[in-house]
Protein backbone atom coordinates (compact mmCIF):
# COMPACT_ATOMS: atom_id res chain seq x y z
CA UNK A 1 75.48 21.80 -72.23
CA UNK A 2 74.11 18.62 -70.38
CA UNK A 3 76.22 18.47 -67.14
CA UNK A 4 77.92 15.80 -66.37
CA UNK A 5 77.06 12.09 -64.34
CA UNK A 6 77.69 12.42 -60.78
CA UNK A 7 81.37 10.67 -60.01
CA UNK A 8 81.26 7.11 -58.97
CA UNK A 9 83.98 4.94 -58.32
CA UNK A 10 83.58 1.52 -56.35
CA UNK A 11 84.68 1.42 -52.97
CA UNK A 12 85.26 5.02 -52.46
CA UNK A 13 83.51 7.31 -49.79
CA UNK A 14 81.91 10.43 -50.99
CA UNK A 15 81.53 14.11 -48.89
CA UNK A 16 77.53 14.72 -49.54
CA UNK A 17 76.25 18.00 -49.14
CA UNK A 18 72.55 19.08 -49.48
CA UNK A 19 70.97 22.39 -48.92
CA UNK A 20 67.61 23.77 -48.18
CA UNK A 21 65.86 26.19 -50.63
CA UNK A 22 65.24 29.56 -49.43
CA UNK A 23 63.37 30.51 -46.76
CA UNK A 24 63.31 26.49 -46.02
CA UNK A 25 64.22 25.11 -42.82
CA UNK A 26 65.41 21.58 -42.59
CA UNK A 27 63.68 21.14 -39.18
CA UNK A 28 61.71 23.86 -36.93
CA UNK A 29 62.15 21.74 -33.52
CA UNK A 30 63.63 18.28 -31.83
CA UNK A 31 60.77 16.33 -33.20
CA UNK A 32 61.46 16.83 -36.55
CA UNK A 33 65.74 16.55 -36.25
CA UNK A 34 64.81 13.20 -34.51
CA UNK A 35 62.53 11.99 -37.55
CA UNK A 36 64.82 13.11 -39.77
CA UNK A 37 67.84 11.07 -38.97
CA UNK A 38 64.83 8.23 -38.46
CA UNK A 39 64.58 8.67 -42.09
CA UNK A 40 67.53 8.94 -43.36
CA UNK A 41 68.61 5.43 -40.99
CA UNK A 42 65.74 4.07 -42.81
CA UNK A 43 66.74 5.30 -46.21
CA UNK A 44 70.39 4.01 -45.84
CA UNK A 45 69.18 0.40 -44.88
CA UNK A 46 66.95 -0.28 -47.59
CA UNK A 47 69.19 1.44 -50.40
CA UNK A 48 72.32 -0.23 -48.93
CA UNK A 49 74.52 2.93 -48.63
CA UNK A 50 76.96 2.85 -45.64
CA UNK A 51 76.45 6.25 -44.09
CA UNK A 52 80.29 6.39 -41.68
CA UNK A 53 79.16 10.43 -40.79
CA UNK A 54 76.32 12.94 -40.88
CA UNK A 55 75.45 16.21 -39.54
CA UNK A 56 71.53 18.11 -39.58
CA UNK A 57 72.23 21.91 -39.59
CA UNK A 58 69.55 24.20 -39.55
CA UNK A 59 69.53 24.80 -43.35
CA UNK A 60 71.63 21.88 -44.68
CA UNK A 61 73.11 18.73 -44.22
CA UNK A 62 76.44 16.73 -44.53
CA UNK A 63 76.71 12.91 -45.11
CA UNK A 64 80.15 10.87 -45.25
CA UNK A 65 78.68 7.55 -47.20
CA UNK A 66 79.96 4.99 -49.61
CA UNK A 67 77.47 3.72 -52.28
CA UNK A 68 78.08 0.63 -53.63
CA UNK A 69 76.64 1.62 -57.34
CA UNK A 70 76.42 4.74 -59.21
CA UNK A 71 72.79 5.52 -58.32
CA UNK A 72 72.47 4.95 -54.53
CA UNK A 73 73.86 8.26 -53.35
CA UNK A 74 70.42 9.61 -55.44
CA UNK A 75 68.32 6.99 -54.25
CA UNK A 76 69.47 7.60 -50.76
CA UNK A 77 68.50 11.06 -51.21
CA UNK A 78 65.20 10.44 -52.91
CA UNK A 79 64.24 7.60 -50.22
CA UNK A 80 64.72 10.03 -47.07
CA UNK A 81 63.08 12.86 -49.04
CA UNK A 82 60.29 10.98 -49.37
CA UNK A 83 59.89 9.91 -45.97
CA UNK A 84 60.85 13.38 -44.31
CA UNK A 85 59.44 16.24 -46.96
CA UNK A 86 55.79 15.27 -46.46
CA UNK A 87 55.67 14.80 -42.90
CA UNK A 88 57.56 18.19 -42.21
CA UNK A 89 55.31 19.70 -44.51
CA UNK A 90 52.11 18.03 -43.39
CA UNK A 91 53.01 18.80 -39.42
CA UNK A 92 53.98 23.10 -40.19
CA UNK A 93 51.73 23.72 -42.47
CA UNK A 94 54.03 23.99 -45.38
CA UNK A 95 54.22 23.22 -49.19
CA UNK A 96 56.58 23.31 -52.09
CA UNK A 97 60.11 21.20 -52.14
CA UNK A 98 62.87 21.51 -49.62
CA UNK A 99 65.81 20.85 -51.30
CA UNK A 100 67.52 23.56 -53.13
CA UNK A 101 68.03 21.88 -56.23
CA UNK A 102 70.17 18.40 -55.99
CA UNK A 103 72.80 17.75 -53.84
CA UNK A 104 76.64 17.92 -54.47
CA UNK A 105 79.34 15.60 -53.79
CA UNK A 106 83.24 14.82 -53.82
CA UNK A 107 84.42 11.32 -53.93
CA UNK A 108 87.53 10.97 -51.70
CA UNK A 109 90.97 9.46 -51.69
CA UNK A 110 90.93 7.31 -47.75
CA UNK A 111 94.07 9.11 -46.78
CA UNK A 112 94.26 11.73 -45.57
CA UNK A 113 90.80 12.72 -46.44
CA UNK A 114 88.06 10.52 -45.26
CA UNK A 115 88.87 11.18 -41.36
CA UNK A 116 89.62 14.52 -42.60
CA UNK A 117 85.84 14.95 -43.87
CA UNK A 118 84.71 13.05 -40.98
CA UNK A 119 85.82 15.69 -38.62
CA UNK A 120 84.29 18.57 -41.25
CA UNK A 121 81.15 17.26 -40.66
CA UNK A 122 80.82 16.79 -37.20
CA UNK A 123 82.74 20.02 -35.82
CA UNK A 124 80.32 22.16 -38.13
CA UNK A 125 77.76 22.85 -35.53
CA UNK A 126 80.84 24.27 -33.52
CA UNK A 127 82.04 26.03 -36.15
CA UNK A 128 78.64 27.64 -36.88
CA UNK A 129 78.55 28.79 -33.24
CA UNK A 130 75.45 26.40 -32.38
CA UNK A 131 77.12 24.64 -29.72
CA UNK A 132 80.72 24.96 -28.01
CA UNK A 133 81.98 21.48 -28.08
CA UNK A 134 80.69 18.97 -30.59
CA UNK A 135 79.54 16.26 -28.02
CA UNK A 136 76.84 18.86 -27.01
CA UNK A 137 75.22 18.53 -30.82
CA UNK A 138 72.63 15.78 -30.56
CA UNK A 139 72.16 15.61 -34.47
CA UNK A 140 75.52 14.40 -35.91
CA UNK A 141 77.29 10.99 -35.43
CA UNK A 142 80.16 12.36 -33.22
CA UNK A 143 78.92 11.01 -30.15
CA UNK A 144 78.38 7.86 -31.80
CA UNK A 145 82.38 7.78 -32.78
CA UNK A 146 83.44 8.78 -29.21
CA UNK A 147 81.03 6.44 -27.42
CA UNK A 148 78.34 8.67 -25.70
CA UNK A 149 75.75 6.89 -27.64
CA UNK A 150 75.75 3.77 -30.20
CA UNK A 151 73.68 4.76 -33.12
CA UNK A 152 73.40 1.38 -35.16
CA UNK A 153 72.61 2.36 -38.22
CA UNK A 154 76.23 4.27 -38.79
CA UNK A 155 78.93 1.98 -40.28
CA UNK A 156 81.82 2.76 -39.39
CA UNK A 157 84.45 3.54 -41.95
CA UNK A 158 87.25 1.04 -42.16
CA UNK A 159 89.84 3.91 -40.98
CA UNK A 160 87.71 4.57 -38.34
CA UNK A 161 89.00 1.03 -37.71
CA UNK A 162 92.11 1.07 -38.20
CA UNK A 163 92.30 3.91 -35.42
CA UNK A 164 92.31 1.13 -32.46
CA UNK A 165 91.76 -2.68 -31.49
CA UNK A 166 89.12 -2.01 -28.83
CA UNK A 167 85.52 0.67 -29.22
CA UNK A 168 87.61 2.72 -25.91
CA UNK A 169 90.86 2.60 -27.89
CA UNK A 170 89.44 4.08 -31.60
CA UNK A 171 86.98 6.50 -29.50
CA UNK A 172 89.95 8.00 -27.77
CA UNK A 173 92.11 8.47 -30.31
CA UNK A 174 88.92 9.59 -32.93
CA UNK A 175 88.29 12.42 -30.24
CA UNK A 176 92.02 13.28 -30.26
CA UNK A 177 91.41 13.88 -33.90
CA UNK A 178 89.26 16.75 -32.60
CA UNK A 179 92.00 18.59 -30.52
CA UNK A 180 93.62 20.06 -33.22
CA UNK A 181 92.03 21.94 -35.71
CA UNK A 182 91.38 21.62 -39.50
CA UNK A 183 93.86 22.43 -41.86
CA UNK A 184 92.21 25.52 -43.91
CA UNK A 185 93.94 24.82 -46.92
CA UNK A 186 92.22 21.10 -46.65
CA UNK A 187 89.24 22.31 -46.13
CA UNK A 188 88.78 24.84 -48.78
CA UNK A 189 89.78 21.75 -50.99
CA UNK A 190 87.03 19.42 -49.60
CA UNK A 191 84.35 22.80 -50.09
CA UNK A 192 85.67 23.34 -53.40
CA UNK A 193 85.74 19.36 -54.22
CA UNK A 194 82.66 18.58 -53.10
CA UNK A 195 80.50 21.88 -54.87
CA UNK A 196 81.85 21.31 -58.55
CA UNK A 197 81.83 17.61 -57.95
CA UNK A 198 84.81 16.13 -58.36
CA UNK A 199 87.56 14.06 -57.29
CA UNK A 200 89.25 15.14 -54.30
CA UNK A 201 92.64 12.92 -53.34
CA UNK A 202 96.24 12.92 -54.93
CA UNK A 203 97.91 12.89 -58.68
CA UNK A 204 98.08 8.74 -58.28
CA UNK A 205 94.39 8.49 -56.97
CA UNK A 206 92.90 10.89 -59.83
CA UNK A 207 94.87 8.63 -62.32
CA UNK A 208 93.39 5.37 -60.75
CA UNK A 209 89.71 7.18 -60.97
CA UNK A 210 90.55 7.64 -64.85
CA UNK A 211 90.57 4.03 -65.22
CA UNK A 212 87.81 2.98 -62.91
CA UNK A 213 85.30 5.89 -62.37
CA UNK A 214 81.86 5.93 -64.66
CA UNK A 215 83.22 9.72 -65.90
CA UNK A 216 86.49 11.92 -65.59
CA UNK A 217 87.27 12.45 -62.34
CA UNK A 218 89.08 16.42 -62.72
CA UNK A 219 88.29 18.91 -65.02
CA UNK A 220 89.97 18.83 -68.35
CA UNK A 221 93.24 20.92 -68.54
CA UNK A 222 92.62 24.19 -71.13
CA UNK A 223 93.90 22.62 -74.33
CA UNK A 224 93.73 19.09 -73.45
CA UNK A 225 92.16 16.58 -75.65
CA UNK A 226 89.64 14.05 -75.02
CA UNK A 227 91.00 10.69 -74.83
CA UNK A 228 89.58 8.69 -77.55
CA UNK A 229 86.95 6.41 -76.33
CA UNK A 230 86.32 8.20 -73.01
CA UNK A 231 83.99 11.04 -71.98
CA UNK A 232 84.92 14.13 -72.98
């Protein structure tokens, strides 16, 4: 069964995740986290995806981006892979591929779930017991979004916006965000969303993503029929 075209609808941000194959690590020290996000800044300028979040774990990583055609989210990936995978290789010593296999992604209704994944990504290295507060993880854009550091290559999302009229006023309240925690019911969605690839928002969003997405956006109901002229 060929699988399916990875979801795309304009204007919507999309939950990236990408893992390491086995026995891969997806950097052995600070040299090689700090080339990495080099490359992937690189990668997102000359593709022309807006990466709004990001996180480097030891084995995978997270992206919050919004590609402006069908294809960038792959050519983002492709562009930092080949920037990073031969240099990490080339400095330990290493062959063979790094990625396990290609990545997965959700695209995401704006409310509530763009913040929502936002805050996913960058309380992960707290959540994985790598660090106790998230401003003490050097490879993820929360300190960019609270204002310990201005990493110019992030765009910030237009909700990330809308949290403020000033930089102090949206840092503030984007660290607020961060006092209370993550809904677990929201976030085995955005897991769950984001592994099988599809849409991840409400009835009236998934509807709107029939009519404007390059493929269904949900999984076909048992006994539901292909609507004629659309992908089945």
């Amino acid at each position: 069964m060929a699988r399916l075209a990875r979801l795309f609808a304009p204007h919507c941000a999309q939950h990236v995740l990408q893992r390491c194959a086995p026995g891969r690590g997806l950097a052995h020290d600070e040299a090689d986290f700090t080339r990495l996000v080099e490359c992937l800044a690189e990668s997102a300028q000359t593709t022309g995806v807006a990466v709004h979040a990001y996180v480097l774990m030891p084995d995978h990583l997270h992206l919050l981006a919004s590609p402006r055609e069908a294809l960038d989210l792959s050519r983002l990936m492709q562009a930092t892979g080949r920037r990073y995978v031969p240099y990490l290789n080339r400095r330990h010593h290493l062959s063979g591929a790094l990625w396990a296999g290609r990545f997965r992604a959700t695209t995401l209704e704006d409310e509530p779930y763009v913040l929502l994944a936002s805050r996913y990504i960058e309380s992960n290295p707290v959540r994985n017991r790598l660090v106790e507060e998230p401003q003490h993880y050097r490879y993820s854009s929360y300190r960019h979004h609270v204002g310990l550091e201005v990493q110019r290559w992030i765009t910030d999302h237009r909700l990330y916006w809308a949290l403020g009229n000033t930089p102090f006023e949206r840092q503030r309240r984007y660290n607020t965000l961060f006092e209370a925690p993550l809904a677990p019911a929201q976030v085995t969605a955005l897991r769950e969303a984001t592994w099988h690839g599809w849409a991840l928002g409400s009835s009236a969003f998934v509807e709107s993503l029939e009519k404007s997405a390059n493929r269904r956006p949900m999984p076909l109901s048992r006994g539901r029929r292909p609507v004629p002229g659309r992908p089945a």
